[in-house]
N, C-alpha and C. Protein backbone atom coordinates (compact mmCIF):
# COMPACT_ATOMS: atom_id res chain seq x y z
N UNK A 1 84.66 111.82 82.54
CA UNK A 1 85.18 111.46 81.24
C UNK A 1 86.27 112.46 80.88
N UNK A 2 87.05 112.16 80.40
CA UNK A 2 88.40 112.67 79.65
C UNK A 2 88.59 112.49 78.41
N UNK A 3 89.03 113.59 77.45
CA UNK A 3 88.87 113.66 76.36
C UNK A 3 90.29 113.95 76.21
N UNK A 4 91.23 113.38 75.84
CA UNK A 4 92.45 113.89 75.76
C UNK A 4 92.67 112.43 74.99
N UNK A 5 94.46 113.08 74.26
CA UNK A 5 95.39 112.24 73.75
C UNK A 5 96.22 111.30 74.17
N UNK A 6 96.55 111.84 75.31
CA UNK A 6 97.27 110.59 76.47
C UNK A 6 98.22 109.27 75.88
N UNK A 7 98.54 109.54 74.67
CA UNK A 7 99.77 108.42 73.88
C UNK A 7 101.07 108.31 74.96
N UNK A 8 101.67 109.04 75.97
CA UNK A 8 102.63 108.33 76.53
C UNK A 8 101.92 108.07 77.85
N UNK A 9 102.63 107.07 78.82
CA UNK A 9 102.57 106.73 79.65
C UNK A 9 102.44 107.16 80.54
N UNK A 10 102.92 108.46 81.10
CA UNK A 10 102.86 109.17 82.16
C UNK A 10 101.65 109.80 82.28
N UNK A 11 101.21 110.24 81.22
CA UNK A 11 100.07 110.75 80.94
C UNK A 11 98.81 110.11 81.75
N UNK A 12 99.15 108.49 80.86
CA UNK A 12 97.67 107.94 80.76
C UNK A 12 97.67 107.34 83.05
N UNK A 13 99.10 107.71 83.32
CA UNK A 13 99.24 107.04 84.66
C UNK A 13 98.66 108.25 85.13
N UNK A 14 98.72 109.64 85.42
CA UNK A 14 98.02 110.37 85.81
C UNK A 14 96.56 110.65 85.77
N UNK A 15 95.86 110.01 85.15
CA UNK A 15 94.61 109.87 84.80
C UNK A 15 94.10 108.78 85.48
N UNK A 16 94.81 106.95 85.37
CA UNK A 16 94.45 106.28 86.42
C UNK A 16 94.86 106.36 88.13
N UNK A 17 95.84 107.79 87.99
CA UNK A 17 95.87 107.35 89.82
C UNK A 17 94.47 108.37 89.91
N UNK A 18 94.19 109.39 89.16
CA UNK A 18 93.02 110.38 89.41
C UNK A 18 91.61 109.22 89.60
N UNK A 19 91.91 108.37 88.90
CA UNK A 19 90.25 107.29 88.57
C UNK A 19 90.61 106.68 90.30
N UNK A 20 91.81 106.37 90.75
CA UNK A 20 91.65 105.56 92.00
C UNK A 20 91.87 106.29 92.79
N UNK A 21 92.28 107.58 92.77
CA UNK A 21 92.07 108.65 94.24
C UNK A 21 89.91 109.15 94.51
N UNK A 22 89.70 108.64 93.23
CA UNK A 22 88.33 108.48 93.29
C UNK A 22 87.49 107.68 93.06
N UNK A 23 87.98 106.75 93.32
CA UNK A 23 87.21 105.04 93.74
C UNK A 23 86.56 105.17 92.16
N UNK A 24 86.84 105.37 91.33
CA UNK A 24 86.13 105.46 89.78
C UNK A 24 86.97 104.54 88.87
N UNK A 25 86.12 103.67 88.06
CA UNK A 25 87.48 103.00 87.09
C UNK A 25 87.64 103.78 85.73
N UNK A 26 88.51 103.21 84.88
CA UNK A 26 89.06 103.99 84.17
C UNK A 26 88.91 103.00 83.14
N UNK A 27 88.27 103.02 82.24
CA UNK A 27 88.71 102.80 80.98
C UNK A 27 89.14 103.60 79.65
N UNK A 28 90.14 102.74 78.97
CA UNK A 28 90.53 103.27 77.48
C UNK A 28 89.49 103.21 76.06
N UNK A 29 89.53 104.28 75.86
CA UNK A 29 88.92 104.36 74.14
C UNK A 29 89.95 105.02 73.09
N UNK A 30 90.81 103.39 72.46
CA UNK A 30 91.34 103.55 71.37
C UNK A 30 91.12 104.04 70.40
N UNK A 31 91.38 105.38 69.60
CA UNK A 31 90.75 105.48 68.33
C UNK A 31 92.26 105.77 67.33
N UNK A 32 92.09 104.28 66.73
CA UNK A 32 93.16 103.73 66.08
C UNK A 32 93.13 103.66 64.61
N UNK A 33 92.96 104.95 63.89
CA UNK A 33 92.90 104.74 62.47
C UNK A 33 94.23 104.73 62.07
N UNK A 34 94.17 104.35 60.42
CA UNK A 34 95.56 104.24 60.06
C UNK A 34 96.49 105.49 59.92
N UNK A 35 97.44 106.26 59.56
CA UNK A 35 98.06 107.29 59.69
C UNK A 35 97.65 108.06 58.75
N UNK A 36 97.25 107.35 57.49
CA UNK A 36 96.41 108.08 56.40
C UNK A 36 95.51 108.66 56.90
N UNK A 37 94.88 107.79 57.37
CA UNK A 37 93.45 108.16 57.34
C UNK A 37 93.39 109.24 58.44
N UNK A 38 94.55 109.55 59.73
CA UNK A 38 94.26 110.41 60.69
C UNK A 38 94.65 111.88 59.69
N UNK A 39 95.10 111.28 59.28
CA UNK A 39 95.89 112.93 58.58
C UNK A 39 94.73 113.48 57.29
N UNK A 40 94.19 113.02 56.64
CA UNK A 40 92.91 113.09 56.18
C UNK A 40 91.79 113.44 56.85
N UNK A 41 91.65 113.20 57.84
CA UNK A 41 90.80 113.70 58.58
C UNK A 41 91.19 114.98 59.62
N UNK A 42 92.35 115.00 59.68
CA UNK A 42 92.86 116.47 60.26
C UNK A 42 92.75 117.48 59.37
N UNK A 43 93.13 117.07 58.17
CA UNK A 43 93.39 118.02 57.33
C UNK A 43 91.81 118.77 56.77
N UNK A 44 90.71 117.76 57.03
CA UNK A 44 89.58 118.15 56.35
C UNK A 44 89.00 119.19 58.00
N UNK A 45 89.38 119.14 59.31
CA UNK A 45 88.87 120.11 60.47
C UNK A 45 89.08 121.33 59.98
N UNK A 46 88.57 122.08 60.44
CA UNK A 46 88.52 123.62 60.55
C UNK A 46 89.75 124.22 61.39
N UNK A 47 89.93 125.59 60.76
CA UNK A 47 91.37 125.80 61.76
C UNK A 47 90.93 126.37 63.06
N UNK A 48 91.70 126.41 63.72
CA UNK A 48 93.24 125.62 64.00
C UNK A 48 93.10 124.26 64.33
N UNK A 49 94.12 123.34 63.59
CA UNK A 49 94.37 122.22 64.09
C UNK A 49 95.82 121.88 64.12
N UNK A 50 95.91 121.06 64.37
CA UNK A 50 96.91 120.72 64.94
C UNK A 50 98.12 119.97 63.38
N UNK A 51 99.63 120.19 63.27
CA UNK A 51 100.05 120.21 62.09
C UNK A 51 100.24 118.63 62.07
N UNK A 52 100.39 118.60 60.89
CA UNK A 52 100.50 117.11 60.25
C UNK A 52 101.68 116.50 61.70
N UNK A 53 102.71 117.17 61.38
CA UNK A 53 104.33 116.48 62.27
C UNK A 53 103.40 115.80 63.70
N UNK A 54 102.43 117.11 64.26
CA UNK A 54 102.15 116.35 65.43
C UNK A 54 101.23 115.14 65.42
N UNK A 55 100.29 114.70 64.47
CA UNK A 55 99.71 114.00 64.19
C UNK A 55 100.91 112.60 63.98
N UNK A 56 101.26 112.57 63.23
CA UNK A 56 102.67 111.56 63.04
C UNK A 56 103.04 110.98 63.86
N UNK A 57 103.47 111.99 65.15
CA UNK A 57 104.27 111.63 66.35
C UNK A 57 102.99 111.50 67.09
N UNK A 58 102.03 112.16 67.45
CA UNK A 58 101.34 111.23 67.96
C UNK A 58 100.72 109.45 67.64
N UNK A 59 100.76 109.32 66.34
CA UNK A 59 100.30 107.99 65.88
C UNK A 59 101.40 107.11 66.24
N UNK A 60 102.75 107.49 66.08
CA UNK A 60 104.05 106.45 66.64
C UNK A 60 103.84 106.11 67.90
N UNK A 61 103.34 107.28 68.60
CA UNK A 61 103.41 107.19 70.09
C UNK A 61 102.32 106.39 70.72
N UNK A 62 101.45 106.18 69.99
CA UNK A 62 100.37 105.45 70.50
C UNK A 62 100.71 104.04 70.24
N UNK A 63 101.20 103.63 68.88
CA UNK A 63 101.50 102.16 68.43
C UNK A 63 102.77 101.98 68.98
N UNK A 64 103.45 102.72 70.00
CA UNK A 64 104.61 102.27 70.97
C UNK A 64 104.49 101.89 72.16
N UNK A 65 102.61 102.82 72.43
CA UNK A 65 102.11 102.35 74.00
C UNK A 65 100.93 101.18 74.08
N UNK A 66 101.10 100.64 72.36
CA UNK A 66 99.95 99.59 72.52
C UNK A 66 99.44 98.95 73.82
N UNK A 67 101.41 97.68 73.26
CA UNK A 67 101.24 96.56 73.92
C UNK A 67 101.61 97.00 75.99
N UNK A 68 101.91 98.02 76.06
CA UNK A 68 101.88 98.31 77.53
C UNK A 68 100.46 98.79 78.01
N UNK A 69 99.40 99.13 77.32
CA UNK A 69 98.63 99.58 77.86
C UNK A 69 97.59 98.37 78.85
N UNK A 70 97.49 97.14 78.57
CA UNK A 70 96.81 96.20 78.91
C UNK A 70 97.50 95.86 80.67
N UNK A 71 98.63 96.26 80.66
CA UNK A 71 98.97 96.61 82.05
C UNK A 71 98.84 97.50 82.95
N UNK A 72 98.28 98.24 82.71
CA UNK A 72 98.34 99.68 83.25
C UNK A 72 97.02 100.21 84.48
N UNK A 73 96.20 99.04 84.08
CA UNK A 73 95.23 99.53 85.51
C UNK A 73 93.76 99.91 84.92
N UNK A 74 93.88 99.39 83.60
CA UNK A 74 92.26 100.28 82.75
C UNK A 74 91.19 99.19 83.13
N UNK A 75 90.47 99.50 83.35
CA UNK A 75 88.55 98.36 84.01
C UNK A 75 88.98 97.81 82.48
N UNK A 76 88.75 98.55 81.16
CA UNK A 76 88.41 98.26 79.76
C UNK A 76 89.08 98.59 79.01
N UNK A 77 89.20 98.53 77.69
CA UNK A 77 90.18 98.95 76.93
C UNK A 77 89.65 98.64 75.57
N UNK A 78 88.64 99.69 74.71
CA UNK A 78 88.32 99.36 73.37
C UNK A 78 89.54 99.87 72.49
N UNK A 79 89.40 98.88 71.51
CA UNK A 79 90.60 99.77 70.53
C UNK A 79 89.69 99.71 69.31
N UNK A 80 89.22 101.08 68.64
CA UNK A 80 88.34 101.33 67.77
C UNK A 80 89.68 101.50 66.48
N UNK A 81 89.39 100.65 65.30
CA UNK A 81 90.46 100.76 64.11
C UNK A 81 89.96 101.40 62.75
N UNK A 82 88.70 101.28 62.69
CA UNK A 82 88.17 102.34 61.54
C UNK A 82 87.45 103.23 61.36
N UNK A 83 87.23 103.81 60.66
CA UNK A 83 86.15 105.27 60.85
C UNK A 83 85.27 104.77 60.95
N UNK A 84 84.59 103.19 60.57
CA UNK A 84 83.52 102.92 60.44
C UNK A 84 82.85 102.35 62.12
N UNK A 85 83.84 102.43 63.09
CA UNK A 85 83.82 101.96 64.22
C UNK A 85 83.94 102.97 65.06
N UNK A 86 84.87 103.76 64.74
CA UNK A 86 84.57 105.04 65.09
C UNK A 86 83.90 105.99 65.04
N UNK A 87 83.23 106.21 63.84
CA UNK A 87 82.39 107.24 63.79
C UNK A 87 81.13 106.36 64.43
N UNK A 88 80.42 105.08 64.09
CA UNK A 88 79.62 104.49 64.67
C UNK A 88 79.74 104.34 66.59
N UNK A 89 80.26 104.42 66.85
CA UNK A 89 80.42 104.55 68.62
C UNK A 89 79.89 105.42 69.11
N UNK A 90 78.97 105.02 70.67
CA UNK A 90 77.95 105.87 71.50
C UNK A 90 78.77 105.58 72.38
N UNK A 91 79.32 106.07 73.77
CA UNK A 91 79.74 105.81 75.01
C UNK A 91 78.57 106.51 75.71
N UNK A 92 78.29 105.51 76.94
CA UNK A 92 77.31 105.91 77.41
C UNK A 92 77.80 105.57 79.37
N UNK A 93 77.51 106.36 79.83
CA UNK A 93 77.77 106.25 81.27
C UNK A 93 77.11 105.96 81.97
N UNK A 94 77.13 104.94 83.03
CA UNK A 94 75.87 104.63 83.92
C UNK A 94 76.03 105.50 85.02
N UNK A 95 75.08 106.34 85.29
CA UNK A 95 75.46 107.47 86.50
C UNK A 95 74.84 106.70 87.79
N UNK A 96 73.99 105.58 87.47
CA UNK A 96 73.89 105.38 89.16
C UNK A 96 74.90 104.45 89.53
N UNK A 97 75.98 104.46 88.77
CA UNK A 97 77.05 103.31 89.69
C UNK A 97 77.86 104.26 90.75
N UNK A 98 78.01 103.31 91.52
CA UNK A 98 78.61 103.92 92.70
C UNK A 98 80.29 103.75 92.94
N UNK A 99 80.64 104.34 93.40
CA UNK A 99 82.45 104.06 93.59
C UNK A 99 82.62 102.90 93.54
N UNK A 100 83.70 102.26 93.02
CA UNK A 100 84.18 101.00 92.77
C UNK A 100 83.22 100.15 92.07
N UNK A 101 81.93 100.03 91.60
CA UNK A 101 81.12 99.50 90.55
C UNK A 101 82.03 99.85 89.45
N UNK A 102 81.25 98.27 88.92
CA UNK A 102 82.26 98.25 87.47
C UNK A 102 81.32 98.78 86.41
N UNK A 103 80.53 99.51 86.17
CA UNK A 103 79.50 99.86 85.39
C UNK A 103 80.41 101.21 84.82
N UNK A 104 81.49 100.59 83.71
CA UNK A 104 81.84 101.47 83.17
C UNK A 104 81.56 101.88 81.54
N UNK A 105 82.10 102.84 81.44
CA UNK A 105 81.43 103.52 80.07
C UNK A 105 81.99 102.61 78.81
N UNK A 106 80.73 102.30 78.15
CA UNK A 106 80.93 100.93 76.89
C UNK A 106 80.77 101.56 75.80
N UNK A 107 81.63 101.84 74.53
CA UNK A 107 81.71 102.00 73.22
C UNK A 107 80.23 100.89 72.47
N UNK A 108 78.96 101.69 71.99
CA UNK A 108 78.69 100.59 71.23
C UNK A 108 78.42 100.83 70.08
N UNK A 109 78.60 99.99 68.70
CA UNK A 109 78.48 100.35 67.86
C UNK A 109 76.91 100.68 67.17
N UNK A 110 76.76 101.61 66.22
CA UNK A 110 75.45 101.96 65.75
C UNK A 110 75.02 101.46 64.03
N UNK A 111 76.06 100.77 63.48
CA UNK A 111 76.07 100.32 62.32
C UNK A 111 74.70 99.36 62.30
């Protein structure tokens, strides 16, 4: 699992050639709140975080790599849009799948 930001492309391509240099699939977990609401919630973390500007440019950058991402090679692709979907989400991993099994990690909600 990978915990990163990965909003441009190159990024998120280095991560799927890593999932297929290891027979592993790759799926995306969108967490797509509105710009308010990310910056509200940055602002309420503990320091250090990260400044508003980069928050911004990261949110452009993600709603620029929407519609390309469905090409890109992901098993899955949740796009989580509210806190209420977000904060409700378990990902859970099936560890006995084996290389190339599609038993990949599923967002589910707890509401």
């Amino acid at each position: 699992m990978v915990d990163a930001t990965n909003v441009e492309a190159w990024a998120r391509e280095m991560l799927l050639a890593l999932a297929r240099r290891h027979r592993r699939p790759a799926v995306a977990l969108i967490l797509d709140l509105s710009l308010d609401a990310a910056l509200e919630r940055n602002a309420a973390r503990p320091a250090p975080r990260p400044p508003s500007a980069a928050i911004r440019r990261q949110h452009k950058w993600l709603h620029g790599s929407l519609a390309a991402m469905s090409a890109e090679g992901f098993l899955a692709i949740h796009h989580l849009r509210t806190a209420a979907e977000i904060d409700g989400a378990v990902v859970m991993r099936d560890e006995a799948a084996g290389p190339g099994e599609s038993a990949a990690s599923t967002p589910t909600h707890t509401s």
